[in-house]
PDB file of N, CA and C in Angstrom:
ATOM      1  N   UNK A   1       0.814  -1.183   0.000  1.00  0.00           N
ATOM      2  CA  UNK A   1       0.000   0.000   0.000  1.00  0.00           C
ATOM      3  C   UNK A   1       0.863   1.255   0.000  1.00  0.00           C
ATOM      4  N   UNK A   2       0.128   2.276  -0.864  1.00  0.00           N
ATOM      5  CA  UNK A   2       1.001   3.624  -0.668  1.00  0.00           C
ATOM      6  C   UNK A   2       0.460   4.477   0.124  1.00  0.00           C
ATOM      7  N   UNK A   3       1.190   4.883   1.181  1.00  0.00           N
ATOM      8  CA  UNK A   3       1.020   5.869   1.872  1.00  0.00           C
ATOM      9  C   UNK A   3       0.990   7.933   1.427  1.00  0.00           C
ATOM     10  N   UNK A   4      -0.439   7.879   1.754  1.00  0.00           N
ATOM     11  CA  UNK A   4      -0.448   9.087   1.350  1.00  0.00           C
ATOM     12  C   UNK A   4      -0.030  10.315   2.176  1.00  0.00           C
ATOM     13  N   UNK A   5       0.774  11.362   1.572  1.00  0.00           N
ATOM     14  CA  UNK A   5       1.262  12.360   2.266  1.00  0.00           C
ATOM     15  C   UNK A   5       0.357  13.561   2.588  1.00  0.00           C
ATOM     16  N   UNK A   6      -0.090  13.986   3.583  1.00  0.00           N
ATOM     17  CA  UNK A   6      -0.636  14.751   3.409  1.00  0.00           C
ATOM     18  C   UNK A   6      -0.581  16.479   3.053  1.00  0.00           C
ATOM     19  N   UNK A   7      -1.364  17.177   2.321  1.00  0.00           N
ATOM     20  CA  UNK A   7      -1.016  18.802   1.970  1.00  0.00           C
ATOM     21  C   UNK A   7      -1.535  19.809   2.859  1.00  0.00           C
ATOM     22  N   UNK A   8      -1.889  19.298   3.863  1.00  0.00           N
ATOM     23  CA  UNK A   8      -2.241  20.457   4.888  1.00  0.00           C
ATOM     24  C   UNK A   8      -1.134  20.353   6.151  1.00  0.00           C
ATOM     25  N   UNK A   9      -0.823  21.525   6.785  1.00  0.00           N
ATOM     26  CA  UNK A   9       0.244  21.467   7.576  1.00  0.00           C
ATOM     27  C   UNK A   9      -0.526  22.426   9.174  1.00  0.00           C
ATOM     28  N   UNK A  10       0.365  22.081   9.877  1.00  0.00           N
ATOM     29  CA  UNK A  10       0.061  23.719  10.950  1.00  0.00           C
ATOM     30  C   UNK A  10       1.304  24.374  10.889  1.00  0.00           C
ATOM     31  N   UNK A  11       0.818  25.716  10.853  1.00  0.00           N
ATOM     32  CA  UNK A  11       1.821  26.955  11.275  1.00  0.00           C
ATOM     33  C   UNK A  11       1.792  27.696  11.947  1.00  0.00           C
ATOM     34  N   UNK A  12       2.971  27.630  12.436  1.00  0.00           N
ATOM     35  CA  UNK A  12       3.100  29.140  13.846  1.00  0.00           C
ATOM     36  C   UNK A  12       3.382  30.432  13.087  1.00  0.00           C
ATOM     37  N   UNK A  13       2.448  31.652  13.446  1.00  0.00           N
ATOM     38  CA  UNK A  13       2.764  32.484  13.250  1.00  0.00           C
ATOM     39  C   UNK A  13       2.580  33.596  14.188  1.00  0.00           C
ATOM     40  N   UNK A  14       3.569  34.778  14.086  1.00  0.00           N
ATOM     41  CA  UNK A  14       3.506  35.815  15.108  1.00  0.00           C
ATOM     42  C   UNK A  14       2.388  37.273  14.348  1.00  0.00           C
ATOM     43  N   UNK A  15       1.579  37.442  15.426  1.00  0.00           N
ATOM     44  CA  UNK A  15       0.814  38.802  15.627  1.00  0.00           C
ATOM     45  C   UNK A  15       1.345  40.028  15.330  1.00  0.00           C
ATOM     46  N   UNK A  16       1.334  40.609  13.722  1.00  0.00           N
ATOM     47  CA  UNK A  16       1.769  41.595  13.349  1.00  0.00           C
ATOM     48  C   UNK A  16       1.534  43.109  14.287  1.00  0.00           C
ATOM     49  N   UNK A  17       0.427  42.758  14.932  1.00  0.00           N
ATOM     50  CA  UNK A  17       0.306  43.700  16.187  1.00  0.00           C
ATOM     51  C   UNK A  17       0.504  44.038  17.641  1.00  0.00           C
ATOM     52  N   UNK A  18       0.611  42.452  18.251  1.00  0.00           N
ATOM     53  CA  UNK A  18       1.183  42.257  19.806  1.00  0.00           C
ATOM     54  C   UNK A  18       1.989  41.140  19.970  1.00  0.00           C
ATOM     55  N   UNK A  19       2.307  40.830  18.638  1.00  0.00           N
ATOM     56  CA  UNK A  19       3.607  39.987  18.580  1.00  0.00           C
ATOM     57  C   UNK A  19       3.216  38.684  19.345  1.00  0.00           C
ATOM     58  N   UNK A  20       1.885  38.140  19.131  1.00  0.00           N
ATOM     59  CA  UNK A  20       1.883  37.062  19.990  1.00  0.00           C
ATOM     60  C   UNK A  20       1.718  35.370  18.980  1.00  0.00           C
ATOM     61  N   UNK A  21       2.305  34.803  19.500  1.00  0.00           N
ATOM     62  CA  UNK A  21       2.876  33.422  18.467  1.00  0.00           C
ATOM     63  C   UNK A  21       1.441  32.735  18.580  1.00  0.00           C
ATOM     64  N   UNK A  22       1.091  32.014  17.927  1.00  0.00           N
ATOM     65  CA  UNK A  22      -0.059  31.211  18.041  1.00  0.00           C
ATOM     66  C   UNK A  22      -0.189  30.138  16.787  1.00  0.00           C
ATOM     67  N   UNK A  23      -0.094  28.680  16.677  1.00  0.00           N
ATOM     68  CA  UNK A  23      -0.137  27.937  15.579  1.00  0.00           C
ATOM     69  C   UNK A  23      -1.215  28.138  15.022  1.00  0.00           C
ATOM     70  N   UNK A  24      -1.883  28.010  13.669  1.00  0.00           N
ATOM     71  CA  UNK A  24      -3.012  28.231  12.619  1.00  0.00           C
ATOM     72  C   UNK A  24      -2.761  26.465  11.749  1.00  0.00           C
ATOM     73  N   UNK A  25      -3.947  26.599  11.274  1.00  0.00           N
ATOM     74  CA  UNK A  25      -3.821  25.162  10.166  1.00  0.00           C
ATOM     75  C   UNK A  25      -3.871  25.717   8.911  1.00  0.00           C
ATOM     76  N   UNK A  26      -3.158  25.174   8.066  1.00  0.00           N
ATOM     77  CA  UNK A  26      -2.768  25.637   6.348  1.00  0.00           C
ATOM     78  C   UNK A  26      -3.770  26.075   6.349  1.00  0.00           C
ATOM     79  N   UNK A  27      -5.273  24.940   6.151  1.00  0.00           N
ATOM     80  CA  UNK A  27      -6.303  25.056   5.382  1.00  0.00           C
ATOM     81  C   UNK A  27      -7.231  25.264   6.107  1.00  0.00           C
ATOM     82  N   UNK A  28      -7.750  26.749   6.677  1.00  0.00           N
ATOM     83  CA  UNK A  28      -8.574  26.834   7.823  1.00  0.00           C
ATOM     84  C   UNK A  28     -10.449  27.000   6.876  1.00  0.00           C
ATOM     85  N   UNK A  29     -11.713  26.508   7.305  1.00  0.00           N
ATOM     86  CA  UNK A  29     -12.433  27.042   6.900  1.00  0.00           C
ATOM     87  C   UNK A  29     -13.469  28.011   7.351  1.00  0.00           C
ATOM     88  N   UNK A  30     -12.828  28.640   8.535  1.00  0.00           N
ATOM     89  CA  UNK A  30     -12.884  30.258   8.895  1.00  0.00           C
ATOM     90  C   UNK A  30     -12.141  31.376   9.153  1.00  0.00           C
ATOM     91  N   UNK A  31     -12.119  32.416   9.701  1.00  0.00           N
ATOM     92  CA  UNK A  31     -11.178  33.153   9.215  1.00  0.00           C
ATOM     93  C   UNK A  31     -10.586  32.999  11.159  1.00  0.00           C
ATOM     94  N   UNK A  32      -9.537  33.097  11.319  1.00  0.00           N
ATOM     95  CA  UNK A  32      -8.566  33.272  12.233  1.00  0.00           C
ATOM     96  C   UNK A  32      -8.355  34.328  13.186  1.00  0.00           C
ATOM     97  N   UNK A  33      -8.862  34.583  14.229  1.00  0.00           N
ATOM     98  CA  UNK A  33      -8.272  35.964  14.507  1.00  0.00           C
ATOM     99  C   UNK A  33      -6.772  36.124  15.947  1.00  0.00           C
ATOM    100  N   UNK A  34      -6.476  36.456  16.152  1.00  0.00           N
ATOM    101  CA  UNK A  34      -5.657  36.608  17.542  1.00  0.00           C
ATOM    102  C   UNK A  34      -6.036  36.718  18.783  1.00  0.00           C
ATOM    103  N   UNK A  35      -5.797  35.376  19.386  1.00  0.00           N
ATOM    104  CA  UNK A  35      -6.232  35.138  20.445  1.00  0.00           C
ATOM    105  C   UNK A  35      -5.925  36.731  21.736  1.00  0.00           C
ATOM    106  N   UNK A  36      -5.162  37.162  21.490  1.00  0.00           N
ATOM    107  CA  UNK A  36      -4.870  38.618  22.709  1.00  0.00           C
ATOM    108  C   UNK A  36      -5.338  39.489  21.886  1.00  0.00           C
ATOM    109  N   UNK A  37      -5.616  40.220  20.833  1.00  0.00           N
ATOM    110  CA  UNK A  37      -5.830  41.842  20.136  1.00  0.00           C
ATOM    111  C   UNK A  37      -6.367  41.316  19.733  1.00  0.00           C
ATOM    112  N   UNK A  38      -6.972  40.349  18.948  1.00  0.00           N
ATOM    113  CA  UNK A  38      -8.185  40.245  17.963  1.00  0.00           C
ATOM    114  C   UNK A  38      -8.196  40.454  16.269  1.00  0.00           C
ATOM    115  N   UNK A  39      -6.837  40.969  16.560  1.00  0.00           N
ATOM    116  CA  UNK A  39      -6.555  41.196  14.756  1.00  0.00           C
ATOM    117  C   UNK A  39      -6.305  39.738  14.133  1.00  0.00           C
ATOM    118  N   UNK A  40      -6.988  40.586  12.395  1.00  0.00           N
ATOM    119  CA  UNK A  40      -7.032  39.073  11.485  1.00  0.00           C
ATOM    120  C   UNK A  40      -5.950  38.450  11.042  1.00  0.00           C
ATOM    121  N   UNK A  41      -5.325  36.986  11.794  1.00  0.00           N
ATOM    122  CA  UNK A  41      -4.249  36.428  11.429  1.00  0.00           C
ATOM    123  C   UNK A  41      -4.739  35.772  10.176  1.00  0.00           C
ATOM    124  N   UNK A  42      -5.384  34.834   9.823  1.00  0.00           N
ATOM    125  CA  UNK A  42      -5.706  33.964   8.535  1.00  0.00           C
ATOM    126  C   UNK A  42      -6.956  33.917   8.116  1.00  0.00           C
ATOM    127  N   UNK A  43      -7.227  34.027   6.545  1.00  0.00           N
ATOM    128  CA  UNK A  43      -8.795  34.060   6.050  1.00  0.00           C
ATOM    129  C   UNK A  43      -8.939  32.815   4.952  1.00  0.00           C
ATOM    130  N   UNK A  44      -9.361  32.216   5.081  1.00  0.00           N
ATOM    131  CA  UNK A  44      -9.759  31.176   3.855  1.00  0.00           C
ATOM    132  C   UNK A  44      -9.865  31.600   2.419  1.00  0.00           C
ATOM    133  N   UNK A  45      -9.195  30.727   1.883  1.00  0.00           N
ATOM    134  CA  UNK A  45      -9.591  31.416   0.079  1.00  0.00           C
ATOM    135  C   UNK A  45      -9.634  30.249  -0.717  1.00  0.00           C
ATOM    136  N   UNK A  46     -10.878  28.977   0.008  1.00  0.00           N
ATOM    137  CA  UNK A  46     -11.191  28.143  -0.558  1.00  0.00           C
ATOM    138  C   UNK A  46      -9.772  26.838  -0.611  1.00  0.00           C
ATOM    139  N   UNK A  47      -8.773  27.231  -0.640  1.00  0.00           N
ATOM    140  CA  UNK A  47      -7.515  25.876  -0.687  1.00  0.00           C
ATOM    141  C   UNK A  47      -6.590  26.680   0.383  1.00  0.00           C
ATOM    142  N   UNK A  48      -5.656  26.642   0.481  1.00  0.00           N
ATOM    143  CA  UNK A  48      -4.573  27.245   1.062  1.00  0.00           C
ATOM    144  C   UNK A  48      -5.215  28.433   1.811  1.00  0.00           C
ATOM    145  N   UNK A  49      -5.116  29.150   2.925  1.00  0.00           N
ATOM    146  CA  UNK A  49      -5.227  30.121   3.596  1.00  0.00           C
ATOM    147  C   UNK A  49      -4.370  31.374   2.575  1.00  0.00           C
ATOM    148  N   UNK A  50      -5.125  32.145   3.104  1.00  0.00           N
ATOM    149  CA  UNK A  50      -4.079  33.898   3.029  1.00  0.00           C
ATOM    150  C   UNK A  50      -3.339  34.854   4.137  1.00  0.00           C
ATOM    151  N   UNK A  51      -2.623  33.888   4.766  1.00  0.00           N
ATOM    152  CA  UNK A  51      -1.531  34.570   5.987  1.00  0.00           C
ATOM    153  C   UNK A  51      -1.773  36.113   6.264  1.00  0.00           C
ATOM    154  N   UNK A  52      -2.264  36.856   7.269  1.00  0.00           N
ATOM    155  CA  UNK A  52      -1.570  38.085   7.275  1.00  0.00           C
ATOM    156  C   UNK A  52      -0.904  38.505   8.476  1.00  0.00           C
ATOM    157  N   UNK A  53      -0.419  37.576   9.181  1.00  0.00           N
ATOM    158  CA  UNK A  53       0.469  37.517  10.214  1.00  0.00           C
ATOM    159  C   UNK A  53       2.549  37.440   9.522  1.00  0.00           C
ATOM    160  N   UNK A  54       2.742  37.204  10.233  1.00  0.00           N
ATOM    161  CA  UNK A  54       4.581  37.012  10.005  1.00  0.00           C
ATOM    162  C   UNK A  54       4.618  35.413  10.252  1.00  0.00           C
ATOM    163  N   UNK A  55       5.061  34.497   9.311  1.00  0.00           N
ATOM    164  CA  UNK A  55       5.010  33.360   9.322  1.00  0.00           C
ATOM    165  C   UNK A  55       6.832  32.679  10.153  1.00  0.00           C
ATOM    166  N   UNK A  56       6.690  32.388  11.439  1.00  0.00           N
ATOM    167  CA  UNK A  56       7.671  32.052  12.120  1.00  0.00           C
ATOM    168  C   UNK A  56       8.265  30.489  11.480  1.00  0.00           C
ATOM    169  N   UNK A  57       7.205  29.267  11.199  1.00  0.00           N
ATOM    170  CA  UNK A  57       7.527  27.737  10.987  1.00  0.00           C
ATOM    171  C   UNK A  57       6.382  26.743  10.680  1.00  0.00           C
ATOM    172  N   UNK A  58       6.921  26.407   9.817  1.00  0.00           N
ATOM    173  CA  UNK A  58       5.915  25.162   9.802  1.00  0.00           C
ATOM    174  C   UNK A  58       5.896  23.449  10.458  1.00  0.00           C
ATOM    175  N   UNK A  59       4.678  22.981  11.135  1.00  0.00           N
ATOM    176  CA  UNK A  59       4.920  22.525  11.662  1.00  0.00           C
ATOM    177  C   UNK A  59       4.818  21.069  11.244  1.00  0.00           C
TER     178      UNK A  59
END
């Protein structure tokens, strides 16, 4: 059997506004906000997310 790899990942990214780290999933199907300020870290765009945080690693 072949083992399938999967294309979704999690990522840590830091809070372009209070600098606070928090992991996100590639493929979220709502939009993300920051757990301390509330600003929008990730929005769905149907496949892949649209980051608007500072992307620290993938996990």
């Amino acid at each position: 059997m072949k083992k399938s790899i999967p294309d979704s990942k999690f990522i840590k990214v830091r809070c372009s506004k209070c600098k606070n780290e928090q992991v996100v999933f590639s493929k979220p199907t709502s939009t993300v906000s920051c757990l301390v300020c509330g600003t929008l870290i990730a929005k769905p765009t149907g496949g892949k997310t649209r980051i608007e945080a500072r992307v620290l690693e993938t996990l």
